[in-house]
C-alpha atoms as a PDB file:
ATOM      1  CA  UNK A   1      68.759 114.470 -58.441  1.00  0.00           C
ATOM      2  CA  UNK A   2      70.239 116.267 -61.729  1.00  0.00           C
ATOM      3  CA  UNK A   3      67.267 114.658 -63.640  1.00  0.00           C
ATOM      4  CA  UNK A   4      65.068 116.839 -61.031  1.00  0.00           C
ATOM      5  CA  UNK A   5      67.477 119.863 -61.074  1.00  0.00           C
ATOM      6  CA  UNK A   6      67.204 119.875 -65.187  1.00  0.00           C
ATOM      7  CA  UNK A   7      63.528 119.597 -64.748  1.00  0.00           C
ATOM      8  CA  UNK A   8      62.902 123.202 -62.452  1.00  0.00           C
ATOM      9  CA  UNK A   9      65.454 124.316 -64.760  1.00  0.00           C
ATOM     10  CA  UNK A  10      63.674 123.771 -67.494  1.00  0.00           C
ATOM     11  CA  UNK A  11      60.145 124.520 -66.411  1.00  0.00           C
ATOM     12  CA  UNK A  12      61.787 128.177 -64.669  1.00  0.00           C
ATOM     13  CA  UNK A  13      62.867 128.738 -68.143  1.00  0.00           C
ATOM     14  CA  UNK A  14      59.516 128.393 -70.192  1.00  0.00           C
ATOM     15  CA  UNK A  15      57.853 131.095 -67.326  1.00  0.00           C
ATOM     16  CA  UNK A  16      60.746 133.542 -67.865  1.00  0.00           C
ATOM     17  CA  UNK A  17      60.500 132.994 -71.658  1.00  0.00           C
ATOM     18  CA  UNK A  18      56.832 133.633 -71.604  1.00  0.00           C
ATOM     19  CA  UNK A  19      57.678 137.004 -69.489  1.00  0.00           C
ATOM     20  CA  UNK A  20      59.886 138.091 -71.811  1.00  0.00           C
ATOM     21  CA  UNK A  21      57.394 137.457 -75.011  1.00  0.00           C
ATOM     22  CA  UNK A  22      54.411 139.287 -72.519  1.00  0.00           C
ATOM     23  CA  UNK A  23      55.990 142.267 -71.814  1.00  0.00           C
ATOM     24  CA  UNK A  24      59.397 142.416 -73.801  1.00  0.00           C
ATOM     25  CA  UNK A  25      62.583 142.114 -73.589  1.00  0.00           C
ATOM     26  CA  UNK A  26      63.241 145.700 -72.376  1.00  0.00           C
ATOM     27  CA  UNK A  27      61.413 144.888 -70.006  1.00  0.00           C
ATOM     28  CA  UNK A  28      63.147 141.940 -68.653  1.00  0.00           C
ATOM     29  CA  UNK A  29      66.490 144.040 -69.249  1.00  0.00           C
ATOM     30  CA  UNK A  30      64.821 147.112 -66.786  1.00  0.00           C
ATOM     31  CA  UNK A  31      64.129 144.710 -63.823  1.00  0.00           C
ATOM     32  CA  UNK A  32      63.333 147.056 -60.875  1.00  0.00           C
ATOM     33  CA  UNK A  33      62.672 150.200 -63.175  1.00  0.00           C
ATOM     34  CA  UNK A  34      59.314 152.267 -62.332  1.00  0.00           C
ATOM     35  CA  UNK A  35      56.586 152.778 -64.079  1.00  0.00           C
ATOM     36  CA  UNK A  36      54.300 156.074 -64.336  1.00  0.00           C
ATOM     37  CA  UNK A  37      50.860 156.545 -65.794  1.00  0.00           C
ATOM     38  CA  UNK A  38      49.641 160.620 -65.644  1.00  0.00           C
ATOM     39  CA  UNK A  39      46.058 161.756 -66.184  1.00  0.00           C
ATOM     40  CA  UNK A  40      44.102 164.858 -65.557  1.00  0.00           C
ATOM     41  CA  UNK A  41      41.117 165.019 -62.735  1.00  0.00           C
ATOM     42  CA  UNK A  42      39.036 167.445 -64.799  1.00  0.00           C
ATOM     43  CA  UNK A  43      35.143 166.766 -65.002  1.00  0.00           C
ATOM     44  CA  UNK A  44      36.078 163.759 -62.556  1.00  0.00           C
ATOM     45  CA  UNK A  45      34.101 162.921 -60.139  1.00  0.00           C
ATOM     46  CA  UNK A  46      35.152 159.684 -58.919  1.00  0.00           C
ATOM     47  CA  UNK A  47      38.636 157.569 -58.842  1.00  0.00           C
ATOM     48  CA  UNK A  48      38.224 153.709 -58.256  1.00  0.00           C
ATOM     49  CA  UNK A  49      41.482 152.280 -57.234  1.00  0.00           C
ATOM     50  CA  UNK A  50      41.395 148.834 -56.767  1.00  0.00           C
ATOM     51  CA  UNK A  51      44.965 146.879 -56.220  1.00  0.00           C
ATOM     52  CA  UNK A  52      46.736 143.658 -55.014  1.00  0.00           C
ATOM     53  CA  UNK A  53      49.652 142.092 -53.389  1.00  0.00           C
ATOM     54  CA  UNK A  54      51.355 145.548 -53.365  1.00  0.00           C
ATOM     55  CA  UNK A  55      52.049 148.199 -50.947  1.00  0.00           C
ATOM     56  CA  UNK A  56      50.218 151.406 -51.867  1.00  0.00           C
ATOM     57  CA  UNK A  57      50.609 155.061 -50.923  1.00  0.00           C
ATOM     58  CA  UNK A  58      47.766 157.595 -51.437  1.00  0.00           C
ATOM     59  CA  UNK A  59      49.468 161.008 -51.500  1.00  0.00           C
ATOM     60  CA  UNK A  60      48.178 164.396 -51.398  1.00  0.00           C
ATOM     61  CA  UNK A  61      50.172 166.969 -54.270  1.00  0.00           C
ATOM     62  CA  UNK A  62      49.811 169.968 -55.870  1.00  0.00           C
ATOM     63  CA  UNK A  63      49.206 169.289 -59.378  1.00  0.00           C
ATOM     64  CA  UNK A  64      46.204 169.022 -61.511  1.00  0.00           C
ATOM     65  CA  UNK A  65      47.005 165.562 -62.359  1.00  0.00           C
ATOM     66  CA  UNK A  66      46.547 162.200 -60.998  1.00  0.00           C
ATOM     67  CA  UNK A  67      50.046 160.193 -60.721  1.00  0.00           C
ATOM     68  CA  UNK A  68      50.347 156.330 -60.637  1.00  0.00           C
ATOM     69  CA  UNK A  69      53.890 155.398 -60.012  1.00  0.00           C
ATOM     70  CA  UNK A  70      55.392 152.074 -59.625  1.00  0.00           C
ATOM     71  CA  UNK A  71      58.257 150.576 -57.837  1.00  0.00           C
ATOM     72  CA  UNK A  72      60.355 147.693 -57.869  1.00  0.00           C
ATOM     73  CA  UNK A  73      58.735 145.946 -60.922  1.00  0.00           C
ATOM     74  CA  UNK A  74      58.937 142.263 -61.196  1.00  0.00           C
ATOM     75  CA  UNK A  75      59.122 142.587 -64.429  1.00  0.00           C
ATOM     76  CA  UNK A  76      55.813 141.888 -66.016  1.00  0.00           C
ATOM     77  CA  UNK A  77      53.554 144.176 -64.214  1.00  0.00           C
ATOM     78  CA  UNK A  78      51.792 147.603 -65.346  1.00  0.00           C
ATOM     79  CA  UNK A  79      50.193 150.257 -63.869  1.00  0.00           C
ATOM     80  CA  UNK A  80      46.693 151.766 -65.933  1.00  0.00           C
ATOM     81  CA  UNK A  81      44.911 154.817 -65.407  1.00  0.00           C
ATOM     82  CA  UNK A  82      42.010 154.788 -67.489  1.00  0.00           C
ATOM     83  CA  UNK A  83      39.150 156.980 -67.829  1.00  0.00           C
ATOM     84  CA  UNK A  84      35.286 156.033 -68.049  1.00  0.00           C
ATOM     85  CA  UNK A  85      32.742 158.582 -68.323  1.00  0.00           C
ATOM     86  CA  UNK A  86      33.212 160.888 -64.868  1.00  0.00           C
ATOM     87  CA  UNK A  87      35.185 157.474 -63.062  1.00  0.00           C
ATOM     88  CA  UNK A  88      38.941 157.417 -63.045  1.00  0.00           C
ATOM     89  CA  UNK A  89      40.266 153.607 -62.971  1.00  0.00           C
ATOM     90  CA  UNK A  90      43.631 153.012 -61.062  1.00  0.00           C
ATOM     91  CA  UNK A  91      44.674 149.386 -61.670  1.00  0.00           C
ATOM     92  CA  UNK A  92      47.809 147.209 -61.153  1.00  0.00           C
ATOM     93  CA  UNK A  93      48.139 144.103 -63.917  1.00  0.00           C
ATOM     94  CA  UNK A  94      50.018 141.625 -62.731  1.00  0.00           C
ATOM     95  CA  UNK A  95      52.218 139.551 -65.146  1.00  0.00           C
ATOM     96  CA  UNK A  96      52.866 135.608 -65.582  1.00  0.00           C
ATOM     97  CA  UNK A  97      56.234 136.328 -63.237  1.00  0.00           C
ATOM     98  CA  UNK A  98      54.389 137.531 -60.731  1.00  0.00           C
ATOM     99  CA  UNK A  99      56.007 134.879 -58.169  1.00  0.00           C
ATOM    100  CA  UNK A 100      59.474 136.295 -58.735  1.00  0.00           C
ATOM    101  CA  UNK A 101      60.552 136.455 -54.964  1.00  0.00           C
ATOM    102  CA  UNK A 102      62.628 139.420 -55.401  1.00  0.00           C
ATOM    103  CA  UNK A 103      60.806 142.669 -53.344  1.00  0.00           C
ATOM    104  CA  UNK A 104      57.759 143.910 -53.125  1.00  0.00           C
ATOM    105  CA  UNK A 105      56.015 146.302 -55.734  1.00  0.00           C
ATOM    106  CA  UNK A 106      55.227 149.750 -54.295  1.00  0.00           C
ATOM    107  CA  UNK A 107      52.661 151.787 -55.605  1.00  0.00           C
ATOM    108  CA  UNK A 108      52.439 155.851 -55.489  1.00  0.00           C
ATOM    109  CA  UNK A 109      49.141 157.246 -55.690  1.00  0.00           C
ATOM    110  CA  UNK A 110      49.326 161.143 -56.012  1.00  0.00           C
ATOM    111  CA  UNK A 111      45.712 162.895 -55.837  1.00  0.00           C
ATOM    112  CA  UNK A 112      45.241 166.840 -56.251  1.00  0.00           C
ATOM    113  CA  UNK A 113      45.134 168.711 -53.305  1.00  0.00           C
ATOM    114  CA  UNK A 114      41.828 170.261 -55.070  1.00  0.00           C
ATOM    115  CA  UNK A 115      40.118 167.322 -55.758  1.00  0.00           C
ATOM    116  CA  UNK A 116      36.971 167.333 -53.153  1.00  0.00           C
ATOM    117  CA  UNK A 117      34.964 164.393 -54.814  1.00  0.00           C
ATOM    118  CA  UNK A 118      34.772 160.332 -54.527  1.00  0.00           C
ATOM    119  CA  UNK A 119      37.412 157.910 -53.998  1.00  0.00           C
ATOM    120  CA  UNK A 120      36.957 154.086 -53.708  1.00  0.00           C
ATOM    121  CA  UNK A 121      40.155 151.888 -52.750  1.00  0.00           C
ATOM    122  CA  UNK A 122      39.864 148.176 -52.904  1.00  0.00           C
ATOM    123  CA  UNK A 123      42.643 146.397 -51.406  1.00  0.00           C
ATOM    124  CA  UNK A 124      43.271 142.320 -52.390  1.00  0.00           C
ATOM    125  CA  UNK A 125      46.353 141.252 -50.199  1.00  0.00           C
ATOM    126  CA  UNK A 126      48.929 144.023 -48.954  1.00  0.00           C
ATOM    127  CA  UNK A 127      49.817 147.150 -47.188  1.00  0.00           C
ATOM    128  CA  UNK A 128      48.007 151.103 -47.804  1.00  0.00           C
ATOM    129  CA  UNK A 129      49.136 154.271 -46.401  1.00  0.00           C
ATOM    130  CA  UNK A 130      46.427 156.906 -47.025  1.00  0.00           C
ATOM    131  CA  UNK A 131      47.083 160.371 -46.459  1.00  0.00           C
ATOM    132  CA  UNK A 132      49.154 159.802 -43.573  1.00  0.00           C
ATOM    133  CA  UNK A 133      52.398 162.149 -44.327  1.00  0.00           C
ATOM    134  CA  UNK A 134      49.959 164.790 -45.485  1.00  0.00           C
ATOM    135  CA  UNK A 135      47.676 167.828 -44.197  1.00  0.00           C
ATOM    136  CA  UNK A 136      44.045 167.747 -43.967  1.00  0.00           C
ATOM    137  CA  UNK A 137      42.253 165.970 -46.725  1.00  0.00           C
ATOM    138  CA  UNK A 138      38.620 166.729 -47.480  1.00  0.00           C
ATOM    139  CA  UNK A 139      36.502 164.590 -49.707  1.00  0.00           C
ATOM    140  CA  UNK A 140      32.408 163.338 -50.298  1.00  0.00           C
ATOM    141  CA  UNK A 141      32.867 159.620 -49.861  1.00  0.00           C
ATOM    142  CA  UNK A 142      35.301 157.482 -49.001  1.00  0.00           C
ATOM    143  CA  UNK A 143      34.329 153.978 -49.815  1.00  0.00           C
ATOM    144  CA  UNK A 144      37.166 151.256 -48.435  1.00  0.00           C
ATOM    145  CA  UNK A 145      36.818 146.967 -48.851  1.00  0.00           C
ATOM    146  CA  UNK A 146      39.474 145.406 -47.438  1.00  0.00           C
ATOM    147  CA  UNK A 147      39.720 141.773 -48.988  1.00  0.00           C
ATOM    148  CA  UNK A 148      42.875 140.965 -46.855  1.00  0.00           C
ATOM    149  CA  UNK A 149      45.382 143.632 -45.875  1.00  0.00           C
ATOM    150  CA  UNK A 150      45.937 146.654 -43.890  1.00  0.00           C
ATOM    151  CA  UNK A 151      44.884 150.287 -44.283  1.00  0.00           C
ATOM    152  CA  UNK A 152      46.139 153.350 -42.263  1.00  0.00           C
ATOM    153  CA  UNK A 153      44.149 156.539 -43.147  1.00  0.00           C
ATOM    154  CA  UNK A 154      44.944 159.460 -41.453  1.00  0.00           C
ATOM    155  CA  UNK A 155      43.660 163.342 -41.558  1.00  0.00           C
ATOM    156  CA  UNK A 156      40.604 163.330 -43.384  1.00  0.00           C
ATOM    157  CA  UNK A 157      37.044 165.385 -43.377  1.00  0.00           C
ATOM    158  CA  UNK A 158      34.828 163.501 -45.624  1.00  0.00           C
ATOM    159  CA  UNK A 159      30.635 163.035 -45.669  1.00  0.00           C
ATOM    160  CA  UNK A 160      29.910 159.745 -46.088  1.00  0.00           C
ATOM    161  CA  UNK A 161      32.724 157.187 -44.669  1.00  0.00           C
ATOM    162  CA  UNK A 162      32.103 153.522 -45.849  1.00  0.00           C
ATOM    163  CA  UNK A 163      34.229 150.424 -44.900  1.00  0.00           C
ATOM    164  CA  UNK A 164      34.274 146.736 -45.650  1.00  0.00           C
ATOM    165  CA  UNK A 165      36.443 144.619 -43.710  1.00  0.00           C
ATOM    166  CA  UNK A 166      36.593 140.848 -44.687  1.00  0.00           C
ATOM    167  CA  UNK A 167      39.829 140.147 -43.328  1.00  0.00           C
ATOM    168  CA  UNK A 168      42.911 142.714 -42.724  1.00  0.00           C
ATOM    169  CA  UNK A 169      43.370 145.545 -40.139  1.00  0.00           C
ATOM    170  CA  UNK A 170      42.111 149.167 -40.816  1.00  0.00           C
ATOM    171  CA  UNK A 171      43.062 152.136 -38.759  1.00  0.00           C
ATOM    172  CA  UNK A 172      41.915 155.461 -38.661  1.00  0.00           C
ATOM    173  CA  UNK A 173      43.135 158.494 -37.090  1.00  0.00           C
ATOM    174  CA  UNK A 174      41.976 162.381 -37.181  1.00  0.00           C
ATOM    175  CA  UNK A 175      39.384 161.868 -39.619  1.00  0.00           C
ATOM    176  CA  UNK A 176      35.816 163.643 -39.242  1.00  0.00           C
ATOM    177  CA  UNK A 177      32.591 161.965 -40.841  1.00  0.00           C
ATOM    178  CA  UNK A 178      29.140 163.379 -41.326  1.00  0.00           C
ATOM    179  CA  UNK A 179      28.065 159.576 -41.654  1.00  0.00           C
ATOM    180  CA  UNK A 180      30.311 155.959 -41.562  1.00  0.00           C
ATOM    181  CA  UNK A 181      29.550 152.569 -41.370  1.00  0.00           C
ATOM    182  CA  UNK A 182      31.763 149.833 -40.862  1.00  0.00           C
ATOM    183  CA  UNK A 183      30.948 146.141 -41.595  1.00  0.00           C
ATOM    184  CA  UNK A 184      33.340 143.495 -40.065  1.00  0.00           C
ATOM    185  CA  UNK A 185      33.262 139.994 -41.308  1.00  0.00           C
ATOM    186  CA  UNK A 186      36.696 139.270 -39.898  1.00  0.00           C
ATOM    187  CA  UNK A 187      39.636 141.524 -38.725  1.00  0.00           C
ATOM    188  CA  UNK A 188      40.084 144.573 -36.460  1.00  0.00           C
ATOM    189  CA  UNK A 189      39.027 148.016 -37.300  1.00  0.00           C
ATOM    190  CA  UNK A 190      40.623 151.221 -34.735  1.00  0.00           C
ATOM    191  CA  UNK A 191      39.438 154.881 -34.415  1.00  0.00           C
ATOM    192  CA  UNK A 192      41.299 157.337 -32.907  1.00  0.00           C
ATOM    193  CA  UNK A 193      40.445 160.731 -32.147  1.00  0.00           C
ATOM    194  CA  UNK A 194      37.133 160.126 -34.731  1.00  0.00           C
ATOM    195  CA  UNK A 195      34.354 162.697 -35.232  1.00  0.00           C
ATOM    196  CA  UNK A 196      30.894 161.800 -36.679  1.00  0.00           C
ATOM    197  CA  UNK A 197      27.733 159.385 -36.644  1.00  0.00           C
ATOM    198  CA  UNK A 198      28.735 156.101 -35.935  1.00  0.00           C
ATOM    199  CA  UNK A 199      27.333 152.870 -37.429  1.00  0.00           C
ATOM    200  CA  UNK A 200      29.270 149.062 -37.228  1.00  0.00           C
ATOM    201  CA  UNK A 201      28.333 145.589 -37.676  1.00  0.00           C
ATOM    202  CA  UNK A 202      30.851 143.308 -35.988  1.00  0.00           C
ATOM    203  CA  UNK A 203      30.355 139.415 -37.106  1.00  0.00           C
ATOM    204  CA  UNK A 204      33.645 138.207 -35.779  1.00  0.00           C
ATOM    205  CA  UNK A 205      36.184 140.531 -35.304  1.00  0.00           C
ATOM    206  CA  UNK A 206      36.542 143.754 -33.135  1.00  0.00           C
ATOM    207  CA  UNK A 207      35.511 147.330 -33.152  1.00  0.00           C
ATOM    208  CA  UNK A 208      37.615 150.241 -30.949  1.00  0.00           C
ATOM    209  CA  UNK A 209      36.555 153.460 -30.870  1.00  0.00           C
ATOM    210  CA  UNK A 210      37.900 156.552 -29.800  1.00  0.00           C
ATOM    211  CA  UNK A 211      35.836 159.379 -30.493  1.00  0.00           C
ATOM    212  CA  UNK A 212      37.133 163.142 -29.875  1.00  0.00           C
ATOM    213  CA  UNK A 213      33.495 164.348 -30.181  1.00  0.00           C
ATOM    214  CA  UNK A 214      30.024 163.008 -30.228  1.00  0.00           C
ATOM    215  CA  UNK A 215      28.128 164.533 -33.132  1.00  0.00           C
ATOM    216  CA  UNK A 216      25.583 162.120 -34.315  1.00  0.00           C
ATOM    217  CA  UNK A 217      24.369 158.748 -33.627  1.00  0.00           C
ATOM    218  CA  UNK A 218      26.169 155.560 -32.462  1.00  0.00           C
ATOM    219  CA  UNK A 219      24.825 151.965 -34.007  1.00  0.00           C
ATOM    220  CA  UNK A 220      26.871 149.415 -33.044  1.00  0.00           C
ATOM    221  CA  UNK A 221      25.279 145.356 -33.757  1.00  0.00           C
ATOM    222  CA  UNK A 222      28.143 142.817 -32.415  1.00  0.00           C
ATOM    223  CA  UNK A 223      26.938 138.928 -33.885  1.00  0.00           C
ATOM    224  CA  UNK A 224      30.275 137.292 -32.371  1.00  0.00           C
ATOM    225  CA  UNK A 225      33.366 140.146 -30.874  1.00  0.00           C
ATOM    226  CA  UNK A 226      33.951 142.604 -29.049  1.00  0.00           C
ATOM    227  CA  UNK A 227      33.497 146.196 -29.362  1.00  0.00           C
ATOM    228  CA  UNK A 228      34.751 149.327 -27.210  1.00  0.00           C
ATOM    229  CA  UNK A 229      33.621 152.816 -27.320  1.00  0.00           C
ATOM    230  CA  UNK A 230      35.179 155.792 -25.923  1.00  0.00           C
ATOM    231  CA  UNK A 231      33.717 158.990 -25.235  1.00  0.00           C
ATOM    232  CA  UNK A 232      34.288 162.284 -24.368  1.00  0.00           C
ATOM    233  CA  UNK A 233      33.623 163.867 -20.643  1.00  0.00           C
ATOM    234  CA  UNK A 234      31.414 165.950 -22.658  1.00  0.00           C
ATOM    235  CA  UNK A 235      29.384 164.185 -24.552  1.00  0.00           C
ATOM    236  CA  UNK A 236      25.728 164.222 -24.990  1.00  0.00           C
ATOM    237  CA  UNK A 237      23.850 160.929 -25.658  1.00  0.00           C
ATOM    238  CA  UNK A 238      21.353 158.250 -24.353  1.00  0.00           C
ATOM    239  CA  UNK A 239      22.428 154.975 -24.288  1.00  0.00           C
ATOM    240  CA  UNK A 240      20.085 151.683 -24.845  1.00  0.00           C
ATOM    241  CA  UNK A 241      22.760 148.452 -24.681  1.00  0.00           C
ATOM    242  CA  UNK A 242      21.415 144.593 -24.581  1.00  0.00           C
ATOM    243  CA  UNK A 243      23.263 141.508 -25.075  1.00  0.00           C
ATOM    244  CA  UNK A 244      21.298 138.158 -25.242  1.00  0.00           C
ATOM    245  CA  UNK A 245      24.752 136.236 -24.538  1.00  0.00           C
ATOM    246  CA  UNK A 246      27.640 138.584 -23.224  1.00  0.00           C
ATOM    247  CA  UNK A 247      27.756 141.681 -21.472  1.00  0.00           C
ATOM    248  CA  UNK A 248      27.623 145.078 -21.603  1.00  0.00           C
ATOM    249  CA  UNK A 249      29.213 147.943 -19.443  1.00  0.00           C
ATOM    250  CA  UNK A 250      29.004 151.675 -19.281  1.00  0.00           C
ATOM    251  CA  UNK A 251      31.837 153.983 -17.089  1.00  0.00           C
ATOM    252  CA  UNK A 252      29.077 156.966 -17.398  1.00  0.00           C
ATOM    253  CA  UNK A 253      27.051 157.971 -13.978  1.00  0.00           C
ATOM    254  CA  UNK A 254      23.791 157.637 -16.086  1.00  0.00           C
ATOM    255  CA  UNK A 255      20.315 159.870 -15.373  1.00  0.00           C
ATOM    256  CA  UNK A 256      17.302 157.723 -14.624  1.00  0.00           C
ATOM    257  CA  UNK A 257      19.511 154.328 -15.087  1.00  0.00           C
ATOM    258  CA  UNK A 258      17.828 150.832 -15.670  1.00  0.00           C
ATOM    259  CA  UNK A 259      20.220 147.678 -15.392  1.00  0.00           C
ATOM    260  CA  UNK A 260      19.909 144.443 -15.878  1.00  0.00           C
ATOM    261  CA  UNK A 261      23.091 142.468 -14.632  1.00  0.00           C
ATOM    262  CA  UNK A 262      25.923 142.809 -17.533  1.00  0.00           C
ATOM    263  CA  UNK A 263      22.862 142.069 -20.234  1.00  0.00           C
ATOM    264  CA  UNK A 264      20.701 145.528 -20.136  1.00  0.00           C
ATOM    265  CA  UNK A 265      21.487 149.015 -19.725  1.00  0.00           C
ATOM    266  CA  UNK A 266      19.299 152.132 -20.153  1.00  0.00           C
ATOM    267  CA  UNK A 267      20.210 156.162 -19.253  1.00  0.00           C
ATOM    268  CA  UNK A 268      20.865 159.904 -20.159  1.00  0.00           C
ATOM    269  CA  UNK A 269      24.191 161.597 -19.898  1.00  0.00           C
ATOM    270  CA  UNK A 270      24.633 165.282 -20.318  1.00  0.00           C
ATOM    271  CA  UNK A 271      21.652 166.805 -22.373  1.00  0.00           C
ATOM    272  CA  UNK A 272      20.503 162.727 -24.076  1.00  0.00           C
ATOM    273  CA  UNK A 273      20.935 164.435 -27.564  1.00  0.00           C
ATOM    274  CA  UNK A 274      22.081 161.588 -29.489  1.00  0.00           C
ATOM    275  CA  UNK A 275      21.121 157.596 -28.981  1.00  0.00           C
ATOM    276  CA  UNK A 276      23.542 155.371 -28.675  1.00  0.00           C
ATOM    277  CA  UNK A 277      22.047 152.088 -29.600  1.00  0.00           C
ATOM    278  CA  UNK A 278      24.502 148.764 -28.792  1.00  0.00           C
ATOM    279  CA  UNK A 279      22.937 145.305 -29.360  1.00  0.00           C
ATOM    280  CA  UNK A 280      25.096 142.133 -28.342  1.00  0.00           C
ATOM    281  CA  UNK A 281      24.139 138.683 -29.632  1.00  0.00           C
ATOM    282  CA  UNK A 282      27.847 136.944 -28.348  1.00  0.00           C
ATOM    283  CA  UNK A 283      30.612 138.896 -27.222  1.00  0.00           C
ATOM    284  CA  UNK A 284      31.218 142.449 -25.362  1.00  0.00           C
ATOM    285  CA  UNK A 285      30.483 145.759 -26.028  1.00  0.00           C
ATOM    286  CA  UNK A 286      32.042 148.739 -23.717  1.00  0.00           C
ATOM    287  CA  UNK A 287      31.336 152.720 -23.262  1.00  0.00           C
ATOM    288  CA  UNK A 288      34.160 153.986 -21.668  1.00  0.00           C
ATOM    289  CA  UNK A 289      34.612 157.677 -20.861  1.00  0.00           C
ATOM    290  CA  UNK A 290      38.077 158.806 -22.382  1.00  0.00           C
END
């Protein structure tokens, strides 16, 4: 047994040696110091952040700056804010000691209330708060990919809303969208009180939304899920739902409506502006008035 103790001993002091010759011995000596990286959103036109195993927060402030903080460093990793052409690159660098069991690293993202242009957030493994502590948030696109982790974005107006979700949890609330899609391979995506067109591929996984106005189109293709959709009284659409194995169901008293069991429905409500198209190879899709 001490022959095995000496041996972990040994082995845990090689990693922490090559820590300390990766990043310095300051840096060993700071353990759980932050780290900030400043740079100016002139002339730029879109910020790529792309993270993993941390928990981020995208904040709103009123600077001219963007801010990359980090907290509770295990020692060896870095923040970088880098600059190419009209991108702005947020990355986290993760160090040799990056299985030191001690916290989790929290990154700060601070954005200018002025900047109106294109974000992308990648998230590997971890948590992200976007936006949610602050006021309305207006941008062009928003792209999101979700490799496995959760995202929260709150109070946003943006035109083009993209989102990739291979595995993890996404959640939106108050955010309007001229145009979104939303591709599903695996995980659970929620809308709540969502304006815009609508478009979502569901391969296994689930799709809720809750939509405080109907301004667009609704595409919604579910391979193998489920998928809800809720409505207001008010809304104006036409709805055209199949499903060759599963069933779909409508709460709207629809004009000139054609049914087929649970597999096939057809039918106005209101004035039949916008389609509402819903195809169901296996699982269930809903339309639910809210």
């Amino acid at each position: 047994m001490k022959k095995i103790i000496g041996i972990v001993m040994i082995v845990c002091g090689i990693f922490i040696l090559f820590g300390i010759l990766a990043s310095g011995a300051g840096k060993l000596l700071s353990f759980g110091s932050d780290e900030k990286k400043a740079a100016s959103t002139a002339g730029i036109k879109n910020i790529d952040i792309d993270v993993a195993r941390a928990n981020v927060n995208i904040i709103q402030h009123d600077g001219n700056k963007l801010v990359a903080k980090i907290e509770n460093n295990k020692l060896t990793e870095h923040i970088r804010v880098t600059e190419d052409g009209s991108t702005m690159k947020v990355r986290l660098d993760h160090g040799p000691l990056n299985w030191w069991p001690f916290g989790t690293v929290k990154v700060d993202v601070y954005v200018p209330k002025s900047y109106n242009q294109n974000i992308a957030l990648s998230i590997g493994s971890g948590n992200v708060d976007f936006n949610r502590s602050g006021g309305s948030m207006s941008l062009n696109d928003l792209t999101l990919e979700i490799s496995s982790g959760n995202i929260e974005l709150e109070n946003l107006e943006v035109n083009k809303l993209k989102n990739d979700v291979r595995s993890g949890r996404l959640s939106v609330e108050n955010v309007t969208s001229d145009t979104s899609s939303f591709d599903i391979k695996s995980g659970r995506v929620n809308l709540d009180h969502f304006t815009g067109e609508l478009n979502g591929n569901v391969y296994s996984g689930r799709l809720s939304a809750d939509m405080d106005k109907l301004t667009g189109p609704v595409n919604l293709d579910v391979k193998s899920g489920r998928a809800s959709l809720g409505l207001p009284d008010n809304a104006d659409f036409t709805l055209d739902a199949h499903a060759a194995s599963g069933r779909v169901s409508c709460d709207f008293p629809l004009k000139n409506a054609a049914m087929n069991g649970d597999t096939a429905i057809k039918g106005s409500y209101g004035s039949g502006k916008y389609p509402i198209k819903l195809n169901v190879a296996s699982g269930r899709i809903s339309v639910n008035d809210r």
